[in-house]
PDB file of N, CA and C in Angstrom:
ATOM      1  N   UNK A   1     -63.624  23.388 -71.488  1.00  0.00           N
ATOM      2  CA  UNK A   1     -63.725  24.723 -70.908  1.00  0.00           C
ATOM      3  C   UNK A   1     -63.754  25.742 -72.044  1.00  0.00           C
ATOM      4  N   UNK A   2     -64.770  26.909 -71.849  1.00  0.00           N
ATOM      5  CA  UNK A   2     -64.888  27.708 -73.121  1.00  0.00           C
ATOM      6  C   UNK A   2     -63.707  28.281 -73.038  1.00  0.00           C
ATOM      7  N   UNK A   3     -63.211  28.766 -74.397  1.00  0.00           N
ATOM      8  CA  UNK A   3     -61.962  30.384 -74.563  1.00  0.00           C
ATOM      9  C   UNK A   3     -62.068  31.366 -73.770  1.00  0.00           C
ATOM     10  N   UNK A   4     -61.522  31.965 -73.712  1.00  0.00           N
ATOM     11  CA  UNK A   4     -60.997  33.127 -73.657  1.00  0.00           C
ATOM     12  C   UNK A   4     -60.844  34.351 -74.723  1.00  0.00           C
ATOM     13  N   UNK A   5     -61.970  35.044 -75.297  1.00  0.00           N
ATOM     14  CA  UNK A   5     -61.305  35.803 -76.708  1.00  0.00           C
ATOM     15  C   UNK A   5     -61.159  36.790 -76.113  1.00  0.00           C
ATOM     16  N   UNK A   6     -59.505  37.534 -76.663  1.00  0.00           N
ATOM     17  CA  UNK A   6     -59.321  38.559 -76.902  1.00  0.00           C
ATOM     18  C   UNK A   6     -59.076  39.935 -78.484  1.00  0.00           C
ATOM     19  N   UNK A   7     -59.867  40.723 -78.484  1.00  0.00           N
ATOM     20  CA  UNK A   7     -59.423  41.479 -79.291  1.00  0.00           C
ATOM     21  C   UNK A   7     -58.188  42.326 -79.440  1.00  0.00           C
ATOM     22  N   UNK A   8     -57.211  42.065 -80.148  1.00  0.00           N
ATOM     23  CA  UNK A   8     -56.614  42.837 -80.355  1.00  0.00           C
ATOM     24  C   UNK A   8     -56.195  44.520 -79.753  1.00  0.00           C
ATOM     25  N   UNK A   9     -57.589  45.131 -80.228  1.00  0.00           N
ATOM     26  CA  UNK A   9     -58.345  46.459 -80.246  1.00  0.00           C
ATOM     27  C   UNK A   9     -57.839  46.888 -78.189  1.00  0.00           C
ATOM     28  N   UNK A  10     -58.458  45.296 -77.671  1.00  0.00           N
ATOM     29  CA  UNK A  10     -58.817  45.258 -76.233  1.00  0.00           C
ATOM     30  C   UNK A  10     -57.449  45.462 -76.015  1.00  0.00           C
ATOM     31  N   UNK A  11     -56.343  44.619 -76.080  1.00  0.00           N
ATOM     32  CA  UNK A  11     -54.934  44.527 -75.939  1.00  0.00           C
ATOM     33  C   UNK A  11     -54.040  45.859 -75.503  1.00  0.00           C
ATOM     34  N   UNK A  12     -54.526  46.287 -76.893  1.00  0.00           N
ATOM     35  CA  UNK A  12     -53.774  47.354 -77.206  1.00  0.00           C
ATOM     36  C   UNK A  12     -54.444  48.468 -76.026  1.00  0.00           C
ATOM     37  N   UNK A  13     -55.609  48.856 -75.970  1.00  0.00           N
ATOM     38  CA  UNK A  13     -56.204  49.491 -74.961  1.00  0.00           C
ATOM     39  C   UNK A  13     -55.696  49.203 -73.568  1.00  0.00           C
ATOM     40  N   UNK A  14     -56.006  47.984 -73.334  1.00  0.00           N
ATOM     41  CA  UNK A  14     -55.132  47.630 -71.753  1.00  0.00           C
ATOM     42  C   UNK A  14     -54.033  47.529 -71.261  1.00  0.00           C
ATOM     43  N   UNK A  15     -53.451  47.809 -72.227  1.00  0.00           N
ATOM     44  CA  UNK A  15     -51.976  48.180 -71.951  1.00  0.00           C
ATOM     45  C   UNK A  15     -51.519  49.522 -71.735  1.00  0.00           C
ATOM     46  N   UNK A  16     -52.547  50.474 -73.121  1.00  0.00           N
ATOM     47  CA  UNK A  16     -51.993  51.997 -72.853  1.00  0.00           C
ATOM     48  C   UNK A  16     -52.622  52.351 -71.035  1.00  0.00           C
ATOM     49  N   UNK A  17     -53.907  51.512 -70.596  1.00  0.00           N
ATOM     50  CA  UNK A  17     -54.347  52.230 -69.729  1.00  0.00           C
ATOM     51  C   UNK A  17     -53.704  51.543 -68.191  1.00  0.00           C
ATOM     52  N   UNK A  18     -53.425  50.350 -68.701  1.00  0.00           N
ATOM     53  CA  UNK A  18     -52.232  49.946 -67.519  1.00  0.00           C
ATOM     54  C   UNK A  18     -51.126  50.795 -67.470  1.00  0.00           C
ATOM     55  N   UNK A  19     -50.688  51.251 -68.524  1.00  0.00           N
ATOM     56  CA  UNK A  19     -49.237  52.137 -68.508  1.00  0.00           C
ATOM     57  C   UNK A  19     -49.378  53.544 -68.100  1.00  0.00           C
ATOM     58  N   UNK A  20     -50.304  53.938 -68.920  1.00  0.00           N
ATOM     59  CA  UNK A  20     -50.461  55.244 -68.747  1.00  0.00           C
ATOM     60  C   UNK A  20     -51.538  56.047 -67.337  1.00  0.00           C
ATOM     61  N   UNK A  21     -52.236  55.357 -67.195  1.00  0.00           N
ATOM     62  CA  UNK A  21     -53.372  55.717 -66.633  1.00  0.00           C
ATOM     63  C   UNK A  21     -52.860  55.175 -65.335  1.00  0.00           C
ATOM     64  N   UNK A  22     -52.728  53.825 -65.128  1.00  0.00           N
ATOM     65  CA  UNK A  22     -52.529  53.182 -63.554  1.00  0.00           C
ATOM     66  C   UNK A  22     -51.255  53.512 -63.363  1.00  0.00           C
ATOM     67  N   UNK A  23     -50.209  53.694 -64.253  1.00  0.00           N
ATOM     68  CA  UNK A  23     -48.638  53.445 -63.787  1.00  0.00           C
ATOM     69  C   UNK A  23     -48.202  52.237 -63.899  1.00  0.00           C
ATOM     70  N   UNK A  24     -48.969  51.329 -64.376  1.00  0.00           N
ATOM     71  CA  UNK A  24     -48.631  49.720 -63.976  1.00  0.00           C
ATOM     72  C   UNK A  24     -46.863  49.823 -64.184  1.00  0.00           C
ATOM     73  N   UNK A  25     -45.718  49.014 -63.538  1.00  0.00           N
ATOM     74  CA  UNK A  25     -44.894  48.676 -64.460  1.00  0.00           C
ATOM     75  C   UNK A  25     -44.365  48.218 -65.528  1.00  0.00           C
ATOM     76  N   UNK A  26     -43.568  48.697 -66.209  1.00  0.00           N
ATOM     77  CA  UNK A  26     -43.772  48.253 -67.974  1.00  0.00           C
ATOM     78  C   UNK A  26     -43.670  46.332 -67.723  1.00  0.00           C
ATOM     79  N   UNK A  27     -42.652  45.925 -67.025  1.00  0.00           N
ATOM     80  CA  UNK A  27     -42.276  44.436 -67.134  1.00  0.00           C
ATOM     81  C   UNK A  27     -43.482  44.030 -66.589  1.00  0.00           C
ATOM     82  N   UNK A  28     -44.576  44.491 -65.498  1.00  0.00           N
ATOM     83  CA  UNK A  28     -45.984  44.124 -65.085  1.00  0.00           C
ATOM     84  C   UNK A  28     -46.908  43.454 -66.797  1.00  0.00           C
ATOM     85  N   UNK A  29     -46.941  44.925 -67.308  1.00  0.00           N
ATOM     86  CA  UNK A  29     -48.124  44.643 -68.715  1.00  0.00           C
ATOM     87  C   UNK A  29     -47.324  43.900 -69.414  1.00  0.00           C
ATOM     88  N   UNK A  30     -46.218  43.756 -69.470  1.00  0.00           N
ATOM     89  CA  UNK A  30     -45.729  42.549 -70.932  1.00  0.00           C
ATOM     90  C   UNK A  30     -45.924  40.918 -70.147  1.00  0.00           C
ATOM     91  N   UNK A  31     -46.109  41.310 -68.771  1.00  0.00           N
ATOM     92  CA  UNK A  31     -46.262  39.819 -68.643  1.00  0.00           C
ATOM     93  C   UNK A  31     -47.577  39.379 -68.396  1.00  0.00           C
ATOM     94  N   UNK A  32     -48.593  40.269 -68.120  1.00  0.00           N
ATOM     95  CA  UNK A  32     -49.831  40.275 -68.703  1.00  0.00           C
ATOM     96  C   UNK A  32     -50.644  40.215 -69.795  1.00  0.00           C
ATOM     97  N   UNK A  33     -50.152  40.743 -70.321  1.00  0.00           N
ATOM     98  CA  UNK A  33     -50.399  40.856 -72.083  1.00  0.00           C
ATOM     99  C   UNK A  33     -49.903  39.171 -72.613  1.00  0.00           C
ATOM    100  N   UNK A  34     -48.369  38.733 -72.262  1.00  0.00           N
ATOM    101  CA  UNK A  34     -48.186  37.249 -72.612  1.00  0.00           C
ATOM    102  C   UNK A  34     -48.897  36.299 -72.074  1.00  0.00           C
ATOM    103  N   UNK A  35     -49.831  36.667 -71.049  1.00  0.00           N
ATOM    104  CA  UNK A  35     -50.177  35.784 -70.042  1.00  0.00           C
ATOM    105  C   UNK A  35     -51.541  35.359 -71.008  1.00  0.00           C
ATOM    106  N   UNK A  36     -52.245  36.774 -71.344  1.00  0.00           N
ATOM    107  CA  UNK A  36     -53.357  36.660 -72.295  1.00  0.00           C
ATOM    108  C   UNK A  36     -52.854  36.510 -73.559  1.00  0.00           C
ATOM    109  N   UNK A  37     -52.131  36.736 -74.229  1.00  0.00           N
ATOM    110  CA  UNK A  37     -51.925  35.582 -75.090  1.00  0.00           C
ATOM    111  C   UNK A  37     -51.441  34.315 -75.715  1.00  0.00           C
ATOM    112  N   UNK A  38     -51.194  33.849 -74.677  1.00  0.00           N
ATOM    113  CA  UNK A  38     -50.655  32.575 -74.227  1.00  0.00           C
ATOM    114  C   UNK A  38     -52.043  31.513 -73.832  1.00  0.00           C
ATOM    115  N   UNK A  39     -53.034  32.443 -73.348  1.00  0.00           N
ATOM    116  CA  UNK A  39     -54.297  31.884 -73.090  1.00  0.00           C
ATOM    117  C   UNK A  39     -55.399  32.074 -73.406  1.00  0.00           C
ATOM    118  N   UNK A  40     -55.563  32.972 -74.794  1.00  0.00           N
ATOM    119  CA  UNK A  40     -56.827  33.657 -75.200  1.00  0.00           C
ATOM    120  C   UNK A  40     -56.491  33.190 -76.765  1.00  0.00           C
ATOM    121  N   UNK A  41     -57.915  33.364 -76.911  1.00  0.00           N
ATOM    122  CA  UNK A  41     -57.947  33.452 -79.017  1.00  0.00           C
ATOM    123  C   UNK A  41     -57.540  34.844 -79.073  1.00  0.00           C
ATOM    124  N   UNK A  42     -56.625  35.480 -79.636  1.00  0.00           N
ATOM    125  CA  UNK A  42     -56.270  36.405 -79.833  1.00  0.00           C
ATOM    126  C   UNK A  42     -57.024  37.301 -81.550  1.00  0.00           C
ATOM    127  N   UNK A  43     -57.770  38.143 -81.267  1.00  0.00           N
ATOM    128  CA  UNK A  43     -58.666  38.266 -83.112  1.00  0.00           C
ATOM    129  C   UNK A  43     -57.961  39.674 -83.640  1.00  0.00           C
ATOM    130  N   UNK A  44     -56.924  39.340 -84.584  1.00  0.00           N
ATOM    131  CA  UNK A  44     -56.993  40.321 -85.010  1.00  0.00           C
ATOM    132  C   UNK A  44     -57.390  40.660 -86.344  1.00  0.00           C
ATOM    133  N   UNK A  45     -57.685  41.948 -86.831  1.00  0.00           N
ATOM    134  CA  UNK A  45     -58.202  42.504 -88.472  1.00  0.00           C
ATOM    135  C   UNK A  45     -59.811  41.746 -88.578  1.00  0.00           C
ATOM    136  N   UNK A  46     -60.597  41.531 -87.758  1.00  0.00           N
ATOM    137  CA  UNK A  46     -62.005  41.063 -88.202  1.00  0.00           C
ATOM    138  C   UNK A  46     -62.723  42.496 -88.705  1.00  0.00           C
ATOM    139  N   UNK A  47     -63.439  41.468 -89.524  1.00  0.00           N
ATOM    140  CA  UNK A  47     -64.338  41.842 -90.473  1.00  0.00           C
ATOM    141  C   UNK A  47     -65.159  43.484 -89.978  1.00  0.00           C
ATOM    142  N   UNK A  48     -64.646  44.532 -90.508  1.00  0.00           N
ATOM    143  CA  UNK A  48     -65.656  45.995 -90.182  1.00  0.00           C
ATOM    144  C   UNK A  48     -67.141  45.503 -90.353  1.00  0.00           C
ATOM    145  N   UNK A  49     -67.858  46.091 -88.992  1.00  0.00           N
ATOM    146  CA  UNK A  49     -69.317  46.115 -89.144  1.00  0.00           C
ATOM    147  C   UNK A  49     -69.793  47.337 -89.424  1.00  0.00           C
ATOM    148  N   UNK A  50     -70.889  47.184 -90.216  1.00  0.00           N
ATOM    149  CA  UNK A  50     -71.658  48.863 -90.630  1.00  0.00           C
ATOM    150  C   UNK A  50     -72.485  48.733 -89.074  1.00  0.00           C
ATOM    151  N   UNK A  51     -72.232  49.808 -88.555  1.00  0.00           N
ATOM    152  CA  UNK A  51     -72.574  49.426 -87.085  1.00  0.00           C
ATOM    153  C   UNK A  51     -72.248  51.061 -86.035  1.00  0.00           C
ATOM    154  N   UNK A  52     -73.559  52.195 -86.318  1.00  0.00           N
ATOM    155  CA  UNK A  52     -72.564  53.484 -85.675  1.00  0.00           C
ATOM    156  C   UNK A  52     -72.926  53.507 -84.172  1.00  0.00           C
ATOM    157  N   UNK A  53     -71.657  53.756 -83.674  1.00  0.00           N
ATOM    158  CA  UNK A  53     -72.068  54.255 -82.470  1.00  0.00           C
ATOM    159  C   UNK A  53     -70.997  55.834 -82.082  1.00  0.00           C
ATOM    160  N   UNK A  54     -71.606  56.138 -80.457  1.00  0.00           N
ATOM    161  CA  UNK A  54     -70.997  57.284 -80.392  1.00  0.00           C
ATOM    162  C   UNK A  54     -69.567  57.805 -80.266  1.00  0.00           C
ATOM    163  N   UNK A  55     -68.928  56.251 -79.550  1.00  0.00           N
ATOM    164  CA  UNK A  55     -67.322  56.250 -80.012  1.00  0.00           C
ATOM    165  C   UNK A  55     -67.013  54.972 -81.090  1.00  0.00           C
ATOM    166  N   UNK A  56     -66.646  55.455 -81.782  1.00  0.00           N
ATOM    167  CA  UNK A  56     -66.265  54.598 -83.076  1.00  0.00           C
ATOM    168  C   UNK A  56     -65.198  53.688 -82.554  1.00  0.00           C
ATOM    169  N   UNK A  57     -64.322  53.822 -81.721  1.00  0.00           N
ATOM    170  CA  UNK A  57     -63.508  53.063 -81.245  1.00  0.00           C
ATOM    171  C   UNK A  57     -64.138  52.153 -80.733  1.00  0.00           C
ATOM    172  N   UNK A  58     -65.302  51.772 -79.928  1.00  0.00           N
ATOM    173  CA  UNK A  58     -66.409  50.443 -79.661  1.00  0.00           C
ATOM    174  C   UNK A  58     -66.527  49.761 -80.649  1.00  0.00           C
ATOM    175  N   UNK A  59     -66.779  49.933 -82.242  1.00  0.00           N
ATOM    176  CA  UNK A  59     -66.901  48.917 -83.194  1.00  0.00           C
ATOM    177  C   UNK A  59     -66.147  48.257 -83.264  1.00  0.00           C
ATOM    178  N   UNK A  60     -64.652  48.348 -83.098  1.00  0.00           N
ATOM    179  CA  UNK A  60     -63.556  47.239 -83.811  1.00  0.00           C
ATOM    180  C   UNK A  60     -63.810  46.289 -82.429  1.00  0.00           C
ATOM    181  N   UNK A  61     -64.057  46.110 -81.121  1.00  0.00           N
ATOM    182  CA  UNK A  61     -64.072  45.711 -79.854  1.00  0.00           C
ATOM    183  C   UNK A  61     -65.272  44.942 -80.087  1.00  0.00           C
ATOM    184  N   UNK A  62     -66.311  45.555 -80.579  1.00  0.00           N
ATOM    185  CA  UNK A  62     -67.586  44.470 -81.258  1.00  0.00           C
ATOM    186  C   UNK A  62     -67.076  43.316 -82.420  1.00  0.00           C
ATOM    187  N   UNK A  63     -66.546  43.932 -82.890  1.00  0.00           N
ATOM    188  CA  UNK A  63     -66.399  43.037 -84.371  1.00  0.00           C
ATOM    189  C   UNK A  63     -65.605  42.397 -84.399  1.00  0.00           C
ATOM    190  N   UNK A  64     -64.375  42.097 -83.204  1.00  0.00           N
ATOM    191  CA  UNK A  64     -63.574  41.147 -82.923  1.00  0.00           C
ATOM    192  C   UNK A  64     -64.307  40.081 -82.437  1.00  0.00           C
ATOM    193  N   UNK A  65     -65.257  40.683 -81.026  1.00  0.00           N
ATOM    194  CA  UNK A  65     -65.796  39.388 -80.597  1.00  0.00           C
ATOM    195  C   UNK A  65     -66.582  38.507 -81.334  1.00  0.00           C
ATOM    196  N   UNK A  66     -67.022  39.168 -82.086  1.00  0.00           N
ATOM    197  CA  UNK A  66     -67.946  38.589 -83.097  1.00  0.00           C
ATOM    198  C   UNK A  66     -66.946  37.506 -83.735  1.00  0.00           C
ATOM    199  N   UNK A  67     -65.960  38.044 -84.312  1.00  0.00           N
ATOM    200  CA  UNK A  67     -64.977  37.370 -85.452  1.00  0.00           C
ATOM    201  C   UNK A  67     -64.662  36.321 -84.647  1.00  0.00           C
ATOM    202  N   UNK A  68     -64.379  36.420 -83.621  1.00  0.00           N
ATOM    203  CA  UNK A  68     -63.577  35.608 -82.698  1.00  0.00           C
ATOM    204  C   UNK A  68     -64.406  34.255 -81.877  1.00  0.00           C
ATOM    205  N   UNK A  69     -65.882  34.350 -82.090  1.00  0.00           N
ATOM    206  CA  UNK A  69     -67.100  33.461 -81.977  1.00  0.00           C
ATOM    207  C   UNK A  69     -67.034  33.444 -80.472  1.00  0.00           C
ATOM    208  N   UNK A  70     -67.106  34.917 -80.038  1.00  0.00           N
ATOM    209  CA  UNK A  70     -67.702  35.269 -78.473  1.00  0.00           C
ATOM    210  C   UNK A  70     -68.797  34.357 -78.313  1.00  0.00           C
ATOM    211  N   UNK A  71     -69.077  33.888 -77.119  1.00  0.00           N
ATOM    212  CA  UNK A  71     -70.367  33.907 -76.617  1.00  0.00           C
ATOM    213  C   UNK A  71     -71.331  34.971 -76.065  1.00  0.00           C
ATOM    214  N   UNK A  72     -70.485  35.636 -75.657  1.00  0.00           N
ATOM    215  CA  UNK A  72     -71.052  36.730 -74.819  1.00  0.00           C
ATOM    216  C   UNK A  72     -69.547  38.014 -74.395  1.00  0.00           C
ATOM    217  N   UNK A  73     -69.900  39.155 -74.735  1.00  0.00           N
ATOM    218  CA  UNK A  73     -68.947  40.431 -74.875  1.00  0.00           C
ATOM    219  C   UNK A  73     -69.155  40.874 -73.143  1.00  0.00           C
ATOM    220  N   UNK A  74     -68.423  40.990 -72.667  1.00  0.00           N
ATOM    221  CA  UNK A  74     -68.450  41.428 -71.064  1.00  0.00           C
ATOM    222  C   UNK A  74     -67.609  42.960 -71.272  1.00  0.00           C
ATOM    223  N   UNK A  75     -68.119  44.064 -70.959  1.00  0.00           N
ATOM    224  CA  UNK A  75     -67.906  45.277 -70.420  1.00  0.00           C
ATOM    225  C   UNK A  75     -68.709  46.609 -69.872  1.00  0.00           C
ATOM    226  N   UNK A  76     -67.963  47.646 -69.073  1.00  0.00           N
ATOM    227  CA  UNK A  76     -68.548  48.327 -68.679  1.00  0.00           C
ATOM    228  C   UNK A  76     -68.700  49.458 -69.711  1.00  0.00           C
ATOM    229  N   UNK A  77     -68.437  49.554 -70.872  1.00  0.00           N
ATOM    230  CA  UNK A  77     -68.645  50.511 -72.212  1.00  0.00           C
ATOM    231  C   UNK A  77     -70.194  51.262 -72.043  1.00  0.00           C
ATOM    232  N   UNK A  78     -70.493  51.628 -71.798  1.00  0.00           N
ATOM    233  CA  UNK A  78     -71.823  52.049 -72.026  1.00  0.00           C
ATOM    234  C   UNK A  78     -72.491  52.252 -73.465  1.00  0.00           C
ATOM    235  N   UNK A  79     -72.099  52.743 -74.174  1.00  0.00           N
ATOM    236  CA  UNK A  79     -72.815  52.568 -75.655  1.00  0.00           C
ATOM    237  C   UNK A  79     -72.725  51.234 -75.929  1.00  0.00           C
ATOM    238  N   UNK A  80     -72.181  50.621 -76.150  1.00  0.00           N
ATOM    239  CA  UNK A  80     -71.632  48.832 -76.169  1.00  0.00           C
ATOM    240  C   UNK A  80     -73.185  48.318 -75.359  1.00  0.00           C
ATOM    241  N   UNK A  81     -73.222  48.383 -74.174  1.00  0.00           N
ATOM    242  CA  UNK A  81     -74.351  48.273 -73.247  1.00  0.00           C
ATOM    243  C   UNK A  81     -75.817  48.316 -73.609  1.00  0.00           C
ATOM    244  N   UNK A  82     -75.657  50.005 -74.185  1.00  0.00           N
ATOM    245  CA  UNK A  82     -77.124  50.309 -74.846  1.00  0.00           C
ATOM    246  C   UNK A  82     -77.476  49.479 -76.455  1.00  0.00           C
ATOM    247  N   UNK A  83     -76.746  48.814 -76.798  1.00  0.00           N
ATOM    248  CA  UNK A  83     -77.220  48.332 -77.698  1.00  0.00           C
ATOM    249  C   UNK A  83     -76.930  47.276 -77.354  1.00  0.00           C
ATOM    250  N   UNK A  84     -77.156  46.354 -76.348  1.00  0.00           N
ATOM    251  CA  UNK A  84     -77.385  44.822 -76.084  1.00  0.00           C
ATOM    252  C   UNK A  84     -78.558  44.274 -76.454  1.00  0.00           C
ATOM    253  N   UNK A  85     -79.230  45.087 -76.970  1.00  0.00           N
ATOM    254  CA  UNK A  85     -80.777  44.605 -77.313  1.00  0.00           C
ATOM    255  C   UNK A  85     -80.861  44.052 -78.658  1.00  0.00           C
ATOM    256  N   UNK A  86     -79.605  44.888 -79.437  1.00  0.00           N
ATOM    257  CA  UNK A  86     -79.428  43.661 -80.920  1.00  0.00           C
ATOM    258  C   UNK A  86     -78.934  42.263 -80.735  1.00  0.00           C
ATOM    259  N   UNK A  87     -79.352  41.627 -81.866  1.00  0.00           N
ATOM    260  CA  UNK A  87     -79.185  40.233 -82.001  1.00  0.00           C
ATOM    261  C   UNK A  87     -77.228  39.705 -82.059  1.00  0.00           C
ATOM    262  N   UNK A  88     -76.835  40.687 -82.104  1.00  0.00           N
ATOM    263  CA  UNK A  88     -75.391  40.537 -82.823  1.00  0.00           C
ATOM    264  C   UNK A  88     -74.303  39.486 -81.651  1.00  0.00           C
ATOM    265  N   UNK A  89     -75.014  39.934 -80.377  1.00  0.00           N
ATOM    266  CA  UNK A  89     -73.930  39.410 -79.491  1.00  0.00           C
ATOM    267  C   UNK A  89     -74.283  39.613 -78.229  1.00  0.00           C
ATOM    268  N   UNK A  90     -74.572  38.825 -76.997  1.00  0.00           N
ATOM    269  CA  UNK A  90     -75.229  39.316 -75.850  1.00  0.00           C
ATOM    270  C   UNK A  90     -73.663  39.912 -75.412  1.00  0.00           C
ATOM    271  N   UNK A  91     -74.560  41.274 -74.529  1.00  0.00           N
ATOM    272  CA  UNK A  91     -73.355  41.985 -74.134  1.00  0.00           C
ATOM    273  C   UNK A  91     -73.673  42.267 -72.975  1.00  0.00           C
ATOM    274  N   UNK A  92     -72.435  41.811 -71.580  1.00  0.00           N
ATOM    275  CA  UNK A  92     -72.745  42.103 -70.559  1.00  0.00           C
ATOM    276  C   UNK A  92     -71.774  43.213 -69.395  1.00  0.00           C
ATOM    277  N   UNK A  93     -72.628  43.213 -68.774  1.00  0.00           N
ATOM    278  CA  UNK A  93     -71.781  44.025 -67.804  1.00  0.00           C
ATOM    279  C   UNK A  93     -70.898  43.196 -66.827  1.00  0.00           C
ATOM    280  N   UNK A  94     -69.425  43.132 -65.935  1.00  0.00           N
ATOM    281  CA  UNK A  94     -68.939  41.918 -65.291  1.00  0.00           C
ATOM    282  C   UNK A  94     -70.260  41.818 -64.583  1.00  0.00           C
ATOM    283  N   UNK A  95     -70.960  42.565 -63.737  1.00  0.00           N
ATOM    284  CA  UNK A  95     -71.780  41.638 -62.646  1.00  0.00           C
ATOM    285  C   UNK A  95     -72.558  40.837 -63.444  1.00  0.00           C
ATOM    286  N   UNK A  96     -73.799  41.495 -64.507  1.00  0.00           N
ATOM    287  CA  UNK A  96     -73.978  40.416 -65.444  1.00  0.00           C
ATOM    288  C   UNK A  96     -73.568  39.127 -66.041  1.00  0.00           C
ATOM    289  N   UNK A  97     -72.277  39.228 -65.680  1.00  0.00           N
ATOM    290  CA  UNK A  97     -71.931  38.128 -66.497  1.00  0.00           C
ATOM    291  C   UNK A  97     -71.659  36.784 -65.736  1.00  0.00           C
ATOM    292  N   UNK A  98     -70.947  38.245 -63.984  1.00  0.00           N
ATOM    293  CA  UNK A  98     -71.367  36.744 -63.114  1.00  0.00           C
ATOM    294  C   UNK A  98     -72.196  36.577 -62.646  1.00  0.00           C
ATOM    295  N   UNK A  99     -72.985  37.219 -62.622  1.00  0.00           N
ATOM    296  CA  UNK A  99     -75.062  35.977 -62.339  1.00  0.00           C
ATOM    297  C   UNK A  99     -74.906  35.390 -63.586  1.00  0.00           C
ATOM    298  N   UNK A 100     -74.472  35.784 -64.870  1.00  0.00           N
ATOM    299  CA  UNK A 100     -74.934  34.062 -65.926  1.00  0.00           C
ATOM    300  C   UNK A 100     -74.272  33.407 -65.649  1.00  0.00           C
ATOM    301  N   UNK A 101     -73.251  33.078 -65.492  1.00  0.00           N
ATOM    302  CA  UNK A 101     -71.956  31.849 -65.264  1.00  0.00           C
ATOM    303  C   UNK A 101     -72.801  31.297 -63.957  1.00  0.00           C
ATOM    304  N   UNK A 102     -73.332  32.338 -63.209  1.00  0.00           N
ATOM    305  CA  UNK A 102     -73.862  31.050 -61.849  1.00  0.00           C
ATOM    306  C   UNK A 102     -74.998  30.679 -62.221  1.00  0.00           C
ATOM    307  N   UNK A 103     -75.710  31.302 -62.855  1.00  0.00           N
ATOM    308  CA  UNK A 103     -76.741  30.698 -63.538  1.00  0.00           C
ATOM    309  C   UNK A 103     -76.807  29.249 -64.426  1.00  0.00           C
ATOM    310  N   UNK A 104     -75.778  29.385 -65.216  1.00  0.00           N
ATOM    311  CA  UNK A 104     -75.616  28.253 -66.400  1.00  0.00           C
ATOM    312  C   UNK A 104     -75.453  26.892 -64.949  1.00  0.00           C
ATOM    313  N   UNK A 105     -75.328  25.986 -65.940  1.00  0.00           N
ATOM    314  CA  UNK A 105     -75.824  24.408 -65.935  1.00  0.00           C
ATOM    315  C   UNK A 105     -74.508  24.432 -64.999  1.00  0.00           C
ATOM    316  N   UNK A 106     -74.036  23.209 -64.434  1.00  0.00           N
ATOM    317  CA  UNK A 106     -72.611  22.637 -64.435  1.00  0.00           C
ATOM    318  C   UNK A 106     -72.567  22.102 -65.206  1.00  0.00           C
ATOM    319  N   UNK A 107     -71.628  21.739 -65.856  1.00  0.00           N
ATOM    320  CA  UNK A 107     -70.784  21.258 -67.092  1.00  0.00           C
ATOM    321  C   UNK A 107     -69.872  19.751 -66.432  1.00  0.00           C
ATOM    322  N   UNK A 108     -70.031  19.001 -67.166  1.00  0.00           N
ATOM    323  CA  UNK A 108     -69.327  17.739 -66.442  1.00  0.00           C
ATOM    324  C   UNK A 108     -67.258  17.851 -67.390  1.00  0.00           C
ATOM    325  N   UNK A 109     -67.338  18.686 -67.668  1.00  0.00           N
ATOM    326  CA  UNK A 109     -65.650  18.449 -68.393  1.00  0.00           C
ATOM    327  C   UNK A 109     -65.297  18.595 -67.558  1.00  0.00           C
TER     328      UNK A 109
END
């Protein structure tokens, strides 16, 4: 079964916006956060890409997955989005990503 990568970058983001933004409960995100890393490649400090976009905060979220030997980057980012057309990393949107998963082969593991 493939990984799970998480960036770091991502972590840290889903937590401020579970906390801050949804209200989540604090004991909610720490057991989420352990849950994903307990079950994800976790990437942190990969390699800076010369790579501009309009929020600079999207590069380190690229350059993890990369580091981290994504197959494929799943989000709703929109600049992230508009440049799916480079070679660097197919990048999808969730619905995208589930038409490929139903798309792909079955896998006998």
């Amino acid at each position: 079964m493939p990984a799970v990568v998480v960036g770091a970058t991502v972590l840290t983001e889903l937590r401020r916006v579970l906390r801050q933004k949804l209200r989540v409960p604090a004991d909610t995100v720490e057991e989420m956060d352990a849950l994903l890393r307990r079950h994800a490649v976790v990437v942190n400090n990969a390699p800076a890409l010369a790579l501009k976009l309009r929020d600079k905060s999207d590069v380190p979220v690229l350059a993890e997955a990369i580091a981290g030997g994504a197959d494929v980057l799943v989000t709703g980012e929109r600049d992230l989005l508009n440049i799916a057309d480079k070679p660097l990393l197919p990048i999808l949107t969730p619905r995208g990503f589930w038409e490929w998963l139903r798309a792909a082969p079955a896998s006998d593991e």
